[in-house]
Protein backbone atom coordinates (compact mmCIF):
# COMPACT_ATOMS: atom_id res chain seq x y z
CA UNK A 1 51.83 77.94 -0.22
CA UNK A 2 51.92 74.39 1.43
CA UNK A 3 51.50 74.60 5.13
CA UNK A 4 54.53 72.72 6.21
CA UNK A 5 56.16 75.72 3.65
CA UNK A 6 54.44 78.19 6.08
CA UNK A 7 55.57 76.32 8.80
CA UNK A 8 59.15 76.14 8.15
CA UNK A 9 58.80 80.20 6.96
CA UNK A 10 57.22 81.26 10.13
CA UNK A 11 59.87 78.77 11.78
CA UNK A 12 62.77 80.65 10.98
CA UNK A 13 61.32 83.90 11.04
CA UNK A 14 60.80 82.88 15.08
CA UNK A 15 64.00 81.00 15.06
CA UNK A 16 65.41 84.84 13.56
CA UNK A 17 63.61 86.87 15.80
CA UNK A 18 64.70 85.10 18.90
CA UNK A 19 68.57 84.98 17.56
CA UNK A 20 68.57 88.55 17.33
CA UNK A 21 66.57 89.11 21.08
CA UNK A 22 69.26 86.58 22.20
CA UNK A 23 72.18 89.01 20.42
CA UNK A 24 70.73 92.13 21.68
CA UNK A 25 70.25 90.59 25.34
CA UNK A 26 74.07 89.28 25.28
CA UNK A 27 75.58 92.65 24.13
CA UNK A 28 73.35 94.48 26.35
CA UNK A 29 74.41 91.75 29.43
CA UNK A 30 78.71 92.43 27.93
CA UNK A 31 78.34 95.79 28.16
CA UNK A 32 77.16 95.59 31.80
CA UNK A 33 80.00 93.15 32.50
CA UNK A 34 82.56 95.81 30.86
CA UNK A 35 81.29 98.56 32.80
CA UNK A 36 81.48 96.71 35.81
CA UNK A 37 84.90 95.65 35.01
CA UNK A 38 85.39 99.33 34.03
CA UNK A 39 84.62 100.45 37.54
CA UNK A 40 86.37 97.49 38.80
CA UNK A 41 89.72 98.82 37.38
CA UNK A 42 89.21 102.19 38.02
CA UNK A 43 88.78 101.94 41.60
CA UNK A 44 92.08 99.69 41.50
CA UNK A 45 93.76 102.48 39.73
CA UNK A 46 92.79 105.33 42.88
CA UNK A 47 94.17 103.10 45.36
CA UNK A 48 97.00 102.35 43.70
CA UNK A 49 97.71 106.05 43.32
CA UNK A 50 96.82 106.84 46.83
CA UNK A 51 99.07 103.86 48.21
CA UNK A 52 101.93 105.52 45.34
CA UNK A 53 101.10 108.93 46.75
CA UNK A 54 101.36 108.05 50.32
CA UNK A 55 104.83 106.33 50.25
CA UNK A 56 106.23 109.02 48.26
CA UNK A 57 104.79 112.10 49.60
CA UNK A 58 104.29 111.35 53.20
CA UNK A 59 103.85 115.01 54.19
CA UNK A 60 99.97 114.23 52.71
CA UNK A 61 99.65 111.05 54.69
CA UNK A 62 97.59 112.78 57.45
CA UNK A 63 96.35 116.22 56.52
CA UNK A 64 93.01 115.49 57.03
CA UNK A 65 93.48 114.45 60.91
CA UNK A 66 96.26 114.72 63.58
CA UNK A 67 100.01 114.56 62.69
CA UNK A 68 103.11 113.02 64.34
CA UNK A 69 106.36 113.15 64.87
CA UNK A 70 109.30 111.77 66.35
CA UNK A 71 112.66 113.39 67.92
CA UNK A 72 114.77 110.53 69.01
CA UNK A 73 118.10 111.54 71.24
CA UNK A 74 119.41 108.32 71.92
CA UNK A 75 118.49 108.19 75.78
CA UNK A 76 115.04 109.26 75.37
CA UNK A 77 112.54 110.51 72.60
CA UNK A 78 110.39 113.99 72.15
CA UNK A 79 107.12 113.68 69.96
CA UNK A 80 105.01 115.85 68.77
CA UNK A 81 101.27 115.88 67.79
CA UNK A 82 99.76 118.35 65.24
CA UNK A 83 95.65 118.42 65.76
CA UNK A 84 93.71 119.72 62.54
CA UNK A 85 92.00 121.79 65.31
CA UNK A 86 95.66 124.21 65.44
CA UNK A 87 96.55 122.68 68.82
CA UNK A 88 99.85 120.40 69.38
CA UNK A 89 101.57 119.06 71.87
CA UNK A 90 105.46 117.59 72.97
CA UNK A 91 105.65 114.74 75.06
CA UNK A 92 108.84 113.45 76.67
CA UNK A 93 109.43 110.03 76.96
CA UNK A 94 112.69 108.63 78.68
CA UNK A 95 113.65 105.53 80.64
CA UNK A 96 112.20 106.90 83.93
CA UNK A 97 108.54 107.77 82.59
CA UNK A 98 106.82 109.97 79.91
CA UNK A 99 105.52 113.53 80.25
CA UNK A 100 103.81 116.34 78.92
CA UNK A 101 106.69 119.33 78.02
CA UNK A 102 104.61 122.09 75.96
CA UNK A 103 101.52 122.65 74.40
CA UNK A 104 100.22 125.18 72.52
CA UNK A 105 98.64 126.23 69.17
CA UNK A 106 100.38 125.67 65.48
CA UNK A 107 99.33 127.63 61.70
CA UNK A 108 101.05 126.74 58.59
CA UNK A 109 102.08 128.87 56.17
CA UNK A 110 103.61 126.95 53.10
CA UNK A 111 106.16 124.36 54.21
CA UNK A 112 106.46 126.83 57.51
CA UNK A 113 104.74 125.62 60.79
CA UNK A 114 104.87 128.41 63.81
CA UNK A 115 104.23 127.16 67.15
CA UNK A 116 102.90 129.08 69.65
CA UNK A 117 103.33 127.76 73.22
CA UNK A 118 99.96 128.09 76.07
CA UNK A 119 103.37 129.46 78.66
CA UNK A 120 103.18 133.14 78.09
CA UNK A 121 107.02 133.84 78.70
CA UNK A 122 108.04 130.97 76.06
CA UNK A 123 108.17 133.05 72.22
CA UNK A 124 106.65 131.20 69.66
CA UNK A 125 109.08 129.39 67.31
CA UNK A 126 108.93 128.48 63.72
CA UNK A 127 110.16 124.84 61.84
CA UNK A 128 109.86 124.25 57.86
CA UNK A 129 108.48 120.71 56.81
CA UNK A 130 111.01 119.18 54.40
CA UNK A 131 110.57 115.98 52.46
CA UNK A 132 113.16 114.08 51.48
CA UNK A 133 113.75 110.35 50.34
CA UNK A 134 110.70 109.46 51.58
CA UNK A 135 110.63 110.75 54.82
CA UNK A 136 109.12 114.39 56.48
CA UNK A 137 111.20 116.19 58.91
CA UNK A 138 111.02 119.47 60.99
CA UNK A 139 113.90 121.80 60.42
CA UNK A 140 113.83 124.47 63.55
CA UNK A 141 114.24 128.10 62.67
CA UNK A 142 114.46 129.76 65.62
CA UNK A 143 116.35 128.87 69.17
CA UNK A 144 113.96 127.59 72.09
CA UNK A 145 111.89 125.35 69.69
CA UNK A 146 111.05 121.99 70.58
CA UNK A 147 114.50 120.49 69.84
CA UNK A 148 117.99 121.57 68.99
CA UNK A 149 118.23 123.12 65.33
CA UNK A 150 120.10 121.17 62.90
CA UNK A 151 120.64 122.12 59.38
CA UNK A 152 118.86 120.73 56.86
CA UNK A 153 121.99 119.96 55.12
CA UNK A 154 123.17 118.08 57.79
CA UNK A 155 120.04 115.92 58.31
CA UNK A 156 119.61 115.01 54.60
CA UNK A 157 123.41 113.86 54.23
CA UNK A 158 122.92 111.51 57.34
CA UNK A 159 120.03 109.87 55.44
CA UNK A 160 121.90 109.38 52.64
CA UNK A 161 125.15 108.29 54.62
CA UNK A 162 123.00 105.55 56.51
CA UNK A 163 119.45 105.46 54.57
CA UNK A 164 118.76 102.58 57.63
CA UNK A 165 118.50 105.03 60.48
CA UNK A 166 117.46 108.34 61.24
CA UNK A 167 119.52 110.85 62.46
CA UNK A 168 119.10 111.73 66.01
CA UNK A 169 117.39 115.52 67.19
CA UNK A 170 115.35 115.39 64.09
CA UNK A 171 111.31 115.65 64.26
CA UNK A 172 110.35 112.95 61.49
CA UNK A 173 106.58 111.88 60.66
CA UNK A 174 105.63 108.68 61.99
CA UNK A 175 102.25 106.80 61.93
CA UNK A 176 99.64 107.30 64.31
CA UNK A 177 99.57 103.55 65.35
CA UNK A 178 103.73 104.14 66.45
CA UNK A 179 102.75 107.48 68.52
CA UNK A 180 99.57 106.04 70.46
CA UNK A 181 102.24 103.07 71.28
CA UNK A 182 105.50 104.57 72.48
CA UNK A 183 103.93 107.01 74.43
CA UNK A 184 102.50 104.52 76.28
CA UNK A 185 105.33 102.79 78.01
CA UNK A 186 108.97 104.11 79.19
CA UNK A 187 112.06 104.49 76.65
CA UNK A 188 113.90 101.33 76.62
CA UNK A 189 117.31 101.82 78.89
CA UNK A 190 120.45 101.16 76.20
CA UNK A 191 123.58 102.17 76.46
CA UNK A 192 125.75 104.34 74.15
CA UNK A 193 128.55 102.44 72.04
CA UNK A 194 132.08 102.80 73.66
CA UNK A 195 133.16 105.75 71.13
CA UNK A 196 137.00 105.96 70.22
């Protein structure tokens, strides 16, 4: 065999080995780019069902740390914090300043929250959380709860009468950053339409 034959054999057998080292090293090098684009789509897809979860079941927005909710009554508002401790606590905000009005400890049972308040001659009370059209409420059970009861019926035909506004005397969630801010600072003096 000439040598410039053995050149040119041992050429291409170089020129083969290092086109398949170069094939193996680019579908070794995709593969790591799919995978990473894998995992790069995957964690898209749990936020977007935790962002999907929390808009439509807000009742799971803050299980893991301290709840709230609002009672607004037109010439002042009640809110209420849940601790994941089983403590809570109603604070009453009107034009004229903000105060504490109970405390005491809460359980859950279910959708069923009893409250049972530190003052030994107030009876413990029980609400039911309902969610509906996006929003969680606190339906009282029992007189001497932290608000007037009104039927659940009644609440979730105002939110559908005016889906823009909540009905007034009704507990609903709200975010943490709304509670640590209107409990901060006096309820805003308005008053009442002229009602005919």
């Amino acid at each position: 065999m000439s040598r410039l034959a053995r050149l040119t054999k041992e050429f291409l057998r170089k020129t083969e080995n290092h086109a398949a080292t170069e094939a193996t090293r680019l579908r070794k090098s995709n593969r790591g780019r799919l995978r990473l684009i894998g995992t790069a789509l995957g964690i898209v897809v749990v936020i977007l069902v935790a962002l999907w979860l929390a808009y439509h079941h807000p009742e799971q927005k803050l299980e893991e740390g301290t709840r709230y909710f609002k009672e607004d009554h037109l010439t002042g508002a009640d809110y209420l914090s849940l601790a994941p401790d089983g403590t809570y606590t109603v604070t009453g905000r009107e034009h004229m300043g903000i105060w504490a009005i109970e405390s005491g400890r809460w359980r859950r049972a279910d959708k069923h929250i009893t409250f049972t308040p530190d003052k030994p001659d107030k009876s413990p009370y029980r609400g039911t959380e309902i969610v509906y059209r996006g929003h969680a409420f606190l339906s009282w059970e029992d007189e001497g709860s932290a608000s007037i009861i009104v039927p659940i019926g009644d609440t979730k035909q105002s939110l559908e009468e005016k889906p823009e506004s909540l009905p007034p005397y009704v507990f609903f969630q709200i975010d943490a950053k709304i509670y640590q801010q209107e409990v901060k600072q006096t309820y805003p003096f308005r008053t009442l339409p002229k009602m005919d």
